[in-house]
Protein backbone atom coordinates (compact mmCIF):
# COMPACT_ATOMS: atom_id res chain seq x y z
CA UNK A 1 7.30 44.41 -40.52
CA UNK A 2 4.96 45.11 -43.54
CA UNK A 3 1.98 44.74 -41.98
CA UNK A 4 3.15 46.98 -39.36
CA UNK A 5 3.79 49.73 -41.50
CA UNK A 6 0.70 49.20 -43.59
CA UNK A 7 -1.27 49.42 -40.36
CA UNK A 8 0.39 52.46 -39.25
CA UNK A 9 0.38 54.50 -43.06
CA UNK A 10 -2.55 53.30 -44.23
CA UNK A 11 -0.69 51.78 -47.26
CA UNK A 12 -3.22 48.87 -48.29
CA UNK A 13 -0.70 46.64 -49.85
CA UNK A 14 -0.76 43.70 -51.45
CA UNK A 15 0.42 40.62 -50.14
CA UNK A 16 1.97 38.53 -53.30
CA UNK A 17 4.93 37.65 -54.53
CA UNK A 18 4.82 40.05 -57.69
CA UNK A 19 6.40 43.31 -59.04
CA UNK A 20 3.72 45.43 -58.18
CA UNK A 21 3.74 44.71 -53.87
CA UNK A 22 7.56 45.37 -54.56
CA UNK A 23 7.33 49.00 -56.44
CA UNK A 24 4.48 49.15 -53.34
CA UNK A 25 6.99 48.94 -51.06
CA UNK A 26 9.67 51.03 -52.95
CA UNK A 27 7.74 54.30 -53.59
CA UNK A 28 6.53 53.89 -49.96
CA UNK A 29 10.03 53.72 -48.78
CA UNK A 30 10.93 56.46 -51.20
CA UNK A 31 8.15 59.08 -50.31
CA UNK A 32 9.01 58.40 -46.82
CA UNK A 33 12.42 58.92 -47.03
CA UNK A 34 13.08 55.63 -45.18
CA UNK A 35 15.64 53.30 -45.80
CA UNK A 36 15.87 49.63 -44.44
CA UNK A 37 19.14 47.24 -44.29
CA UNK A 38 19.90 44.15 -42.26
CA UNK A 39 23.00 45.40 -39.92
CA UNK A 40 24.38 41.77 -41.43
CA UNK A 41 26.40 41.74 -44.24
CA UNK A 42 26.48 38.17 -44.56
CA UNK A 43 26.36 34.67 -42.60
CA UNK A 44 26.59 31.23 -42.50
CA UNK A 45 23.48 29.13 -41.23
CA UNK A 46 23.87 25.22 -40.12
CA UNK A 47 19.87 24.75 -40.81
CA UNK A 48 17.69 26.98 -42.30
CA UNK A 49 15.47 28.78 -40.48
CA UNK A 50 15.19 32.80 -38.95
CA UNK A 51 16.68 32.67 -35.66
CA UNK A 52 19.33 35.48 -35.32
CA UNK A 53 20.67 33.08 -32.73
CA UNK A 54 21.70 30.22 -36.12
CA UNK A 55 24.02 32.85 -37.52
CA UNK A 56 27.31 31.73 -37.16
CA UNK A 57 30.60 33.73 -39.18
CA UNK A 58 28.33 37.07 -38.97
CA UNK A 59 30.14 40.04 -41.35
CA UNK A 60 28.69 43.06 -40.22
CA UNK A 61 27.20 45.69 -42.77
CA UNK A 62 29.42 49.28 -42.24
CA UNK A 63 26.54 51.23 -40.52
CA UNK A 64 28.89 54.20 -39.15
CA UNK A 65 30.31 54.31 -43.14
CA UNK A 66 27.03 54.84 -44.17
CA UNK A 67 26.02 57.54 -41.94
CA UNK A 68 29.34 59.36 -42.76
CA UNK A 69 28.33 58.94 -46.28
CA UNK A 70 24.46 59.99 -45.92
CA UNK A 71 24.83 63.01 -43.41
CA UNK A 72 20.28 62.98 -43.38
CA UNK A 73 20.11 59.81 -41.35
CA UNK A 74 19.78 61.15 -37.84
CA UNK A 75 18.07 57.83 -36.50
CA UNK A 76 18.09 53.93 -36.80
CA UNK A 77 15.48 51.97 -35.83
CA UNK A 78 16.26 48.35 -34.80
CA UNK A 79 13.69 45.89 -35.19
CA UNK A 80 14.98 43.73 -32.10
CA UNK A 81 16.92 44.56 -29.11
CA UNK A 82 20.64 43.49 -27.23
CA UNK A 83 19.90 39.68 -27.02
CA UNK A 84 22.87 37.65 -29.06
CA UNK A 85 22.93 38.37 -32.57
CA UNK A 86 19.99 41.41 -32.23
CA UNK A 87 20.20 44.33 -34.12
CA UNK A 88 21.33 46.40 -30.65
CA UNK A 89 23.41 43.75 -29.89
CA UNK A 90 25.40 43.93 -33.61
CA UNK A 91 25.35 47.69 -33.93
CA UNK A 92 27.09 47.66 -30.73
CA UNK A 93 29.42 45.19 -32.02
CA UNK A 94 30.42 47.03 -34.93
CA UNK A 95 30.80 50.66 -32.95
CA UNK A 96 33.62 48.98 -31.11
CA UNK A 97 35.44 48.43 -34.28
CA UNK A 98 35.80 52.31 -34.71
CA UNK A 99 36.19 53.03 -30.80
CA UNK A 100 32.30 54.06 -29.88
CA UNK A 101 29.66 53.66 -27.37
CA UNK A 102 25.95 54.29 -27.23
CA UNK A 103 24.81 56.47 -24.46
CA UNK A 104 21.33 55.28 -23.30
CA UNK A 105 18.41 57.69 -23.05
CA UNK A 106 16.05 55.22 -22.02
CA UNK A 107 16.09 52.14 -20.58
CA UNK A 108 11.74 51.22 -20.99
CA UNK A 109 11.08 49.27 -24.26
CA UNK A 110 11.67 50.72 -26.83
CA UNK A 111 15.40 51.47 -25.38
CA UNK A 112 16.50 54.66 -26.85
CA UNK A 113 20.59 55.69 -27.03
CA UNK A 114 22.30 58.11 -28.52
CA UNK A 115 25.54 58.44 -30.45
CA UNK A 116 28.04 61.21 -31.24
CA UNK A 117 30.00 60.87 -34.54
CA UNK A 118 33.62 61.66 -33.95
CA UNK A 119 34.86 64.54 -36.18
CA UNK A 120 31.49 66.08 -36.29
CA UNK A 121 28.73 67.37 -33.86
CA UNK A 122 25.88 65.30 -35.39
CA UNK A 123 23.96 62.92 -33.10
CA UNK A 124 22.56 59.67 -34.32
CA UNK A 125 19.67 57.88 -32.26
CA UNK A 126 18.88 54.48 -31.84
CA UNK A 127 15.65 53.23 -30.91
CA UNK A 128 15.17 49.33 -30.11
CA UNK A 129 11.74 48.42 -30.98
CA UNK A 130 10.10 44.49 -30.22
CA UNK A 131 11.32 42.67 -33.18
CA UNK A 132 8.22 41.76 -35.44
CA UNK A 133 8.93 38.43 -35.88
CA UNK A 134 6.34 35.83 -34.31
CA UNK A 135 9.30 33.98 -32.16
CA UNK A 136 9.41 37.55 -30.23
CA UNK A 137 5.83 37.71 -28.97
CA UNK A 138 6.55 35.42 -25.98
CA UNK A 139 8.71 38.38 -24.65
CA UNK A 140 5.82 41.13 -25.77
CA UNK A 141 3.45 39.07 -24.18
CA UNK A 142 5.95 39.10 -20.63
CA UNK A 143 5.77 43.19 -21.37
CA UNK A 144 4.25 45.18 -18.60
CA UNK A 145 3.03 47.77 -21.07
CA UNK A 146 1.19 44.53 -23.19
CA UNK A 147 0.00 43.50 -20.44
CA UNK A 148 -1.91 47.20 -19.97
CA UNK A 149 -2.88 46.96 -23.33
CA UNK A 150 -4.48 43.49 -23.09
CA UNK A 151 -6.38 44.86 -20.07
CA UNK A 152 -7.99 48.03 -21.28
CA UNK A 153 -8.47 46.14 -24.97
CA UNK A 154 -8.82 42.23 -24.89
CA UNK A 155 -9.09 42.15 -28.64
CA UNK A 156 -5.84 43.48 -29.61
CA UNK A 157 -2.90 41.35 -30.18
CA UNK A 158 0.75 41.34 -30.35
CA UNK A 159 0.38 43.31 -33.84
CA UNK A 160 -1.62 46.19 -32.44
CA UNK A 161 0.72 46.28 -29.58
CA UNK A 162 3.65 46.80 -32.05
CA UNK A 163 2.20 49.25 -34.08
CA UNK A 164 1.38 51.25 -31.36
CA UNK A 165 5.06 51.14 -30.49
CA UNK A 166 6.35 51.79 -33.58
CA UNK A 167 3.96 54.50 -34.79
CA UNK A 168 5.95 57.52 -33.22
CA UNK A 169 8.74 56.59 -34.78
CA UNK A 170 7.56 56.34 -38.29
CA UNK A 171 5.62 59.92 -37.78
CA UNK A 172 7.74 61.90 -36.71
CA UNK A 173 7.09 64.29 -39.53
């Protein structure tokens, strides 16, 4: 996701393990007003290794508690969609615990819903973007929209294809 975002805000990071690409990332996140979480709690893994689909005993993070408690947050972005053990396909999970539903907005990657906190007339919207991960770009590469992309620009890459979906999201500002 980092070079995503450095791409799309200019950021020139650095790319080490040390304290000062974290604090990079922290006052970027802070001047931004942006906060990131996994929507996972916890899990247990048999091998070791990324797949969302190797998480087995998922706990899932309180995502409506925290938008009760930060009453800003009027959007989440998933970095993945409604496959098993996606981002969508948790948050949906978890709404069910307190009696919710996403209403969709748009169906086209990035899949956009909506949802209406109870007790309160604040709507929250959800925006599925391609996960960044390197397993996902057989999918983007299956994309009509990618496949436009490639077309008009054979240079670009899976990369340019996310930050141009992600951008709008980020700027909204």
């Amino acid at each position: 996701m980092w070079p995503i975002l450095d791409a799309i805000f200019k950021l020139d990071l650095h790319y080490e393990t040390t304290q000062q690409a974290i604090d990079e990332r922290k006052q970027f996140l802070i001047e931004e007003k942006i906060g990131i979480c996994d929507i996972v709690e916890s899990a247990v893994r048999e091998k070791v290794d990324a797949s969302d689909l190797g998480m087995q005993d998922v706990q899932l993070r309180d995502v409506v508690g925290v938008l009760r408690k930060f009453p800003k947050i009027d959007t989440l972005l998933f970095t993945g969609g409604n496959s098993k053990n996606g981002p969508e396909y948790f948050f949906r999970r978890h709404l069910k615990s307190y009696n919710l539903k996403l209403q969709l907005l748009n169906n086209e990657v990035p899949r956009i819903h909506q949802l209406k906190l109870p007790n309160s007339n604040r709507i929250i919207q959800t925006v599925s973007l391609t996960a960044p991960s390197g397993a996902a770009n057989r999918a983007v590469g299956s994309l009509a929209p990618y496949k436009e992309m490639k077309q008009k620009f054979p240079k670009k890459n899976t990369v340019d294809f996310r930050i141009e979906q992600y951008a709008p999201f980020f700027q909204k500002n």
